[in-house]
C-alpha atoms as a PDB file:
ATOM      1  CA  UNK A   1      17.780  -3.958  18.815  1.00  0.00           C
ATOM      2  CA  UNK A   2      17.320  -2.357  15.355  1.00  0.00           C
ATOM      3  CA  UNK A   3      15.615  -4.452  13.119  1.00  0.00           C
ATOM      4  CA  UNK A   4      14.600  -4.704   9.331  1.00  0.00           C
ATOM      5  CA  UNK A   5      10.874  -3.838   9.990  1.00  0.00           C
ATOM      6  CA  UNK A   6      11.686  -0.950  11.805  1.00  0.00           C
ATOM      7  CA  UNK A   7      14.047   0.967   9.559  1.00  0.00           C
ATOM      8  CA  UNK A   8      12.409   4.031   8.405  1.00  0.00           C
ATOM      9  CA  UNK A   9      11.891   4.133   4.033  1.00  0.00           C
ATOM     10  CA  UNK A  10      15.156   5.271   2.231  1.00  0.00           C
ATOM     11  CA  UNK A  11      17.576   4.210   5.043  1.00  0.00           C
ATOM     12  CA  UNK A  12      20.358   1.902   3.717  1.00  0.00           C
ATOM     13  CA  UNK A  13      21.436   0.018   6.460  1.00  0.00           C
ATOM     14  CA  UNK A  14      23.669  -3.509   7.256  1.00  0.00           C
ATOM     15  CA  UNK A  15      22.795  -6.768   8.298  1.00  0.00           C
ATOM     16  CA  UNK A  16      24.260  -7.639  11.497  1.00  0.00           C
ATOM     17  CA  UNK A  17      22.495 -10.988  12.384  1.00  0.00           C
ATOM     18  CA  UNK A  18      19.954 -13.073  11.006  1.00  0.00           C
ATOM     19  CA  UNK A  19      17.761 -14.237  14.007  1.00  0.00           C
ATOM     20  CA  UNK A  20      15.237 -17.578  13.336  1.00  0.00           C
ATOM     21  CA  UNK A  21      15.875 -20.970  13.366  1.00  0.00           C
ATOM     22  CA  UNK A  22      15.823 -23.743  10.371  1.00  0.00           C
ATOM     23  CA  UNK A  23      13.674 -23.393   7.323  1.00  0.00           C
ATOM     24  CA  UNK A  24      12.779 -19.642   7.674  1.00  0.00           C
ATOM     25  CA  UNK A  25      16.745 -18.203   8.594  1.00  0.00           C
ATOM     26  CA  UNK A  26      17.119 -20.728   5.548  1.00  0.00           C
ATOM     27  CA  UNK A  27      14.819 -19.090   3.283  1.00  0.00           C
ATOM     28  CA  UNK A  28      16.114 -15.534   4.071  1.00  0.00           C
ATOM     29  CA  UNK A  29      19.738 -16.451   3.151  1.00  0.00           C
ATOM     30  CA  UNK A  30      18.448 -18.216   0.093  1.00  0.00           C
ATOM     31  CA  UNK A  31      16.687 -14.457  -0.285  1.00  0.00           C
ATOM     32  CA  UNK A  32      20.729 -13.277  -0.646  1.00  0.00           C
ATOM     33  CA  UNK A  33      20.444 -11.410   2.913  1.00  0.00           C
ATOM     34  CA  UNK A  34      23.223 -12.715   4.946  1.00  0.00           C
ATOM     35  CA  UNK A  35      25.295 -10.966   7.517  1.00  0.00           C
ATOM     36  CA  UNK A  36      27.011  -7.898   6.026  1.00  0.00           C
ATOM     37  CA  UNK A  37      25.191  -7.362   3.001  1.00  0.00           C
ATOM     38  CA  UNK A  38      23.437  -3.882   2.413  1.00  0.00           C
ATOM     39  CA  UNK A  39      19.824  -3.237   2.219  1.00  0.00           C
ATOM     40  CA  UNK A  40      17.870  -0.349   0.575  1.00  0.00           C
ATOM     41  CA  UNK A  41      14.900   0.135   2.239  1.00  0.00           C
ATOM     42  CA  UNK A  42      12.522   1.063  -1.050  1.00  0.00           C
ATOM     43  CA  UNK A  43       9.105   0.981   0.861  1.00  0.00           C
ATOM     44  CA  UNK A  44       6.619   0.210   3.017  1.00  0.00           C
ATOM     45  CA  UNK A  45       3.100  -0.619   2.453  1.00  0.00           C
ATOM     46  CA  UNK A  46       0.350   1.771   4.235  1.00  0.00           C
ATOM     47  CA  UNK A  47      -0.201  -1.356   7.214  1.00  0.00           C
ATOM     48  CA  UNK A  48       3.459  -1.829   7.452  1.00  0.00           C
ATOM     49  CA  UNK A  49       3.297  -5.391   5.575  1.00  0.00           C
ATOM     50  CA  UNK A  50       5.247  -5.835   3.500  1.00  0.00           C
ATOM     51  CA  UNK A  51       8.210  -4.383   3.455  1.00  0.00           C
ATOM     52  CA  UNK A  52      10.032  -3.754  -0.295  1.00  0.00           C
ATOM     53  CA  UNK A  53      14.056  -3.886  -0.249  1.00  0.00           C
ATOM     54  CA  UNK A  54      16.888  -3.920  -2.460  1.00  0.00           C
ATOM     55  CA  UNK A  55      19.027  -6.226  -2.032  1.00  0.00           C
ATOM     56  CA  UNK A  56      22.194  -7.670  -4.399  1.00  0.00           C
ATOM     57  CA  UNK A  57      20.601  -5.724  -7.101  1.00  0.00           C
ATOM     58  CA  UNK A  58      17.457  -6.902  -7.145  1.00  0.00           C
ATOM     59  CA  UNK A  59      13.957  -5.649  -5.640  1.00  0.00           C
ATOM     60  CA  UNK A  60      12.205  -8.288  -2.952  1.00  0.00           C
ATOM     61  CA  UNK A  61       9.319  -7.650  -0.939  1.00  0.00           C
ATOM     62  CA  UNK A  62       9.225  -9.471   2.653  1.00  0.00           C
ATOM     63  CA  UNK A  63       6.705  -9.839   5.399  1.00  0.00           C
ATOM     64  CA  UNK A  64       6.813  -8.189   8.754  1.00  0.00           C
ATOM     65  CA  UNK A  65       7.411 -11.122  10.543  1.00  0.00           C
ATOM     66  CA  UNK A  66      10.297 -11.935   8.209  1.00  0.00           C
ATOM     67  CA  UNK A  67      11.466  -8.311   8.724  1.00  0.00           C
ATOM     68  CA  UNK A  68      11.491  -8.653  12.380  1.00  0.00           C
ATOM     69  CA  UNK A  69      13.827 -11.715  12.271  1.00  0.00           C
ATOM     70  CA  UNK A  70      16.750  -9.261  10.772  1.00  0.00           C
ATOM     71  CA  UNK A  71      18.831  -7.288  13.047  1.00  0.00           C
ATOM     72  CA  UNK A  72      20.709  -4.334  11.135  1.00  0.00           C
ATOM     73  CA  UNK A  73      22.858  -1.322  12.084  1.00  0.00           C
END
């Protein structure tokens, strides 16, 4: 499974499926990252957290384990 936090810097990939349950899958939708939408992987810090995107537009910077919830392709 290919996930958020371990797409490689400048890779533009698809969200396929938002794993998590309750108030965190909550929070990432409220983020704008919902199944389908493109992400712009912008960079990632030297330890790997966190992880900058682009998303809708705008820039947002999420956590590893946040990453790791978000299956892409």
């Amino acid at each position: 499974m290919k996930t958020l936090k371990n797409t490689p810097c400048g890779a533009t990939v698809t969200v396929k499926k938002l794993h998590g349950e309750g108030a965190v899958r909550r929070r990432i939708m409220d983020m704008g990252i919902t199944k389908g939408v493109e992400v712009y992987v912008r960079k990632v810090a030297p330890l790997g957290d966190p992880v900058e995107v682009n998303v809708r537009g705008y820039e947002l910077s999420l956590r590893k384990m946040d990453a790791e919830m978000i299956e892409v392709e």
